[in-house]
Protein backbone atom coordinates (compact mmCIF):
# COMPACT_ATOMS: atom_id res chain seq x y z
CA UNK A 1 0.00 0.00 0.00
CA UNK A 2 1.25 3.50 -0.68
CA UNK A 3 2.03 5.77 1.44
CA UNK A 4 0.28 9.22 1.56
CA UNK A 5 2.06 12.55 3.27
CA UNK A 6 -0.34 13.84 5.79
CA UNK A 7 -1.60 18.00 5.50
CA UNK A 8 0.75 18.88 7.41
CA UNK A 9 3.83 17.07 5.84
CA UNK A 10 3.00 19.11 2.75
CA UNK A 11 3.93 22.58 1.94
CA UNK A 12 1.93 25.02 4.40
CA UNK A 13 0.17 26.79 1.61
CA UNK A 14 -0.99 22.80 0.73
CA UNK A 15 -1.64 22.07 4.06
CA UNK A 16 -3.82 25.80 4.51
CA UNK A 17 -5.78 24.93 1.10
CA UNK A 18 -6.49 21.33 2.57
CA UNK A 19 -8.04 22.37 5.65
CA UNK A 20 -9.73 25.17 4.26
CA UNK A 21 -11.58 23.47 1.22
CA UNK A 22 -12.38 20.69 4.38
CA UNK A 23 -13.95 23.04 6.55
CA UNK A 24 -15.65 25.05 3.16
CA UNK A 25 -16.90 21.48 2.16
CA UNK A 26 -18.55 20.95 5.66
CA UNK A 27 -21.56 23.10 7.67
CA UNK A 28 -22.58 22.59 10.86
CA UNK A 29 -25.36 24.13 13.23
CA UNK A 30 -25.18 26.73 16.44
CA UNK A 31 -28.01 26.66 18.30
CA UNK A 32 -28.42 30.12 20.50
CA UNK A 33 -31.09 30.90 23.05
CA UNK A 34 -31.75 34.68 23.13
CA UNK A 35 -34.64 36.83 24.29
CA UNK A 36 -37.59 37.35 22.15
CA UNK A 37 -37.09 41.30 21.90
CA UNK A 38 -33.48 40.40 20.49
CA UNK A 39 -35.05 37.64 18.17
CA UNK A 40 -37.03 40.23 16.83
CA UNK A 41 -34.59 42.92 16.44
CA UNK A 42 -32.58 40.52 14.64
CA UNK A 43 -35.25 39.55 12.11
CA UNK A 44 -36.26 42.77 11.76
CA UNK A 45 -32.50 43.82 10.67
CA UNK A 46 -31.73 40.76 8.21
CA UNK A 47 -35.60 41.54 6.46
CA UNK A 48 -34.19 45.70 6.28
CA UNK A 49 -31.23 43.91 4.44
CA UNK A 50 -33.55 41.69 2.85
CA UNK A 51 -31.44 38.49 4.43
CA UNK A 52 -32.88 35.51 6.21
CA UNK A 53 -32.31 35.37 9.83
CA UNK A 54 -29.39 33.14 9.22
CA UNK A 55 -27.55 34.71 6.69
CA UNK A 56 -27.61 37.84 8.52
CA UNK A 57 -26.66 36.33 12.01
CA UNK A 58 -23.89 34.08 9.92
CA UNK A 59 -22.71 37.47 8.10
CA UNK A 60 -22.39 39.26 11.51
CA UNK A 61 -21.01 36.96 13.47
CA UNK A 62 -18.29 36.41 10.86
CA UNK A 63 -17.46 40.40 10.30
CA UNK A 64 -17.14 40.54 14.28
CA UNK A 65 -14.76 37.15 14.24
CA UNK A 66 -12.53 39.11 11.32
CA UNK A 67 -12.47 42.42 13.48
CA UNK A 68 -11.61 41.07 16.35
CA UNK A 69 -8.61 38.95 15.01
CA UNK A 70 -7.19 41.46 12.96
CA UNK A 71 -7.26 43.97 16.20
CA UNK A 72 -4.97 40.99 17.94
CA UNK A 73 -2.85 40.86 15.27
CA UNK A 74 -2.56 43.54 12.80
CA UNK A 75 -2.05 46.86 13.05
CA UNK A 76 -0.63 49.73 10.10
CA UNK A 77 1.69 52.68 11.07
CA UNK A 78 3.12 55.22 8.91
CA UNK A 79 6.96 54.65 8.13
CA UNK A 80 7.74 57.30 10.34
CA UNK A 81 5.49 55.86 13.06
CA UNK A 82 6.63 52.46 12.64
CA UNK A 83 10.29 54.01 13.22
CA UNK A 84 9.35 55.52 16.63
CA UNK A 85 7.40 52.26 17.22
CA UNK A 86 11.18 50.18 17.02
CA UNK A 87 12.75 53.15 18.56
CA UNK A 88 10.11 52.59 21.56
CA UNK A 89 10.66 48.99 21.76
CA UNK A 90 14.63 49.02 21.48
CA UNK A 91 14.82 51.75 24.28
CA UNK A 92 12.07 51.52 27.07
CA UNK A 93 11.79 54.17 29.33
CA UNK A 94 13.95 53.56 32.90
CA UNK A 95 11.80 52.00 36.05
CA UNK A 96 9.85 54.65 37.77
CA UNK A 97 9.66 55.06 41.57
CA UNK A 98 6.48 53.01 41.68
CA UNK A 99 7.85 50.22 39.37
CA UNK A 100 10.88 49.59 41.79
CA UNK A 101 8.78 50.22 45.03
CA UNK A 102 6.96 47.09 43.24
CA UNK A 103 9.60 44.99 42.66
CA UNK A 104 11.24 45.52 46.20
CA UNK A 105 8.01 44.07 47.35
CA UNK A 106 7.93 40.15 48.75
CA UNK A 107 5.34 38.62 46.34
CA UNK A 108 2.12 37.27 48.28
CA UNK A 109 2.74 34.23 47.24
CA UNK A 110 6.19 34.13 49.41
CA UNK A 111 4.62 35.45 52.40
C-alpha cells in the first residue's frame, strides 16, 4: 500500500488549502437561546437587508470574528510611526519610583 504525506507534511500553503476546502466542504449548526425582543430585532434587521435570519446572524457573526482577530494581530503605522514604534521597543523608558517600590516588594505568594 502506498504511502500518503499527511496535510501537514506538505507545503503550508498545501496544508492551509487542505483544511480550508475541508472546513468550506462541511456546515454545521449553532443553536443560540436569546430573548424574544433580540429575536425580533434581529429579524427585523436581516428583512431591512432583505437576508434571512441566518444569513444575517452568519454574516455578523463572521465580520465581528474578522475584526476582532485582525485587532490581535494587525495593526498599520506610517513609516515614520513604525520608526518611533522600534525606537520605543529598542529603548524603554527607565523603572519609575512606583515600578521599583513594586519589585522591592515580597510577592504574596512568598509570604
Amino acid at each position: 500500500m502506498p504511502k500518503t504525506r499527511s496535510p501537514s507534511a506538505q507545503s503550508p500553503s498545501v496544508a492551509t488549502a487542505a483544511v480550508a476546502g475541508s472546513v468550506a466542504d462541511t456546515k454545521g449548526s449553532i443553536n443560540l437561546r436569546i430573548e424574544a425582543g433580540t429575536r425580533q430585532l434581529i429579524d427585523e434587521a436581516a428583512a431591512a437587508l432583505g437576508k434571512t435570519r441566518t444569513e444575517f446572524m452568519v454574516d455578523s457573526a463572521r465580520r465581528q470574528a474578522i475584526d476582532v482577530l485582525l485587532d490581535q494581530r494587525l495593526f498599520v503605522l506610517s513609516p515614520d510611526r513604525h520608526e518611533a514604534f522600534l525606537h520605543a521597543l529598542d529603548t524603554p523608558p527607565a523603572p519609575g519610583p512606583k515600578l521599583r517600590s513594586l519589585l522591592q516588594r515580597t510577592p504574596a505568594w512568598q509570604r
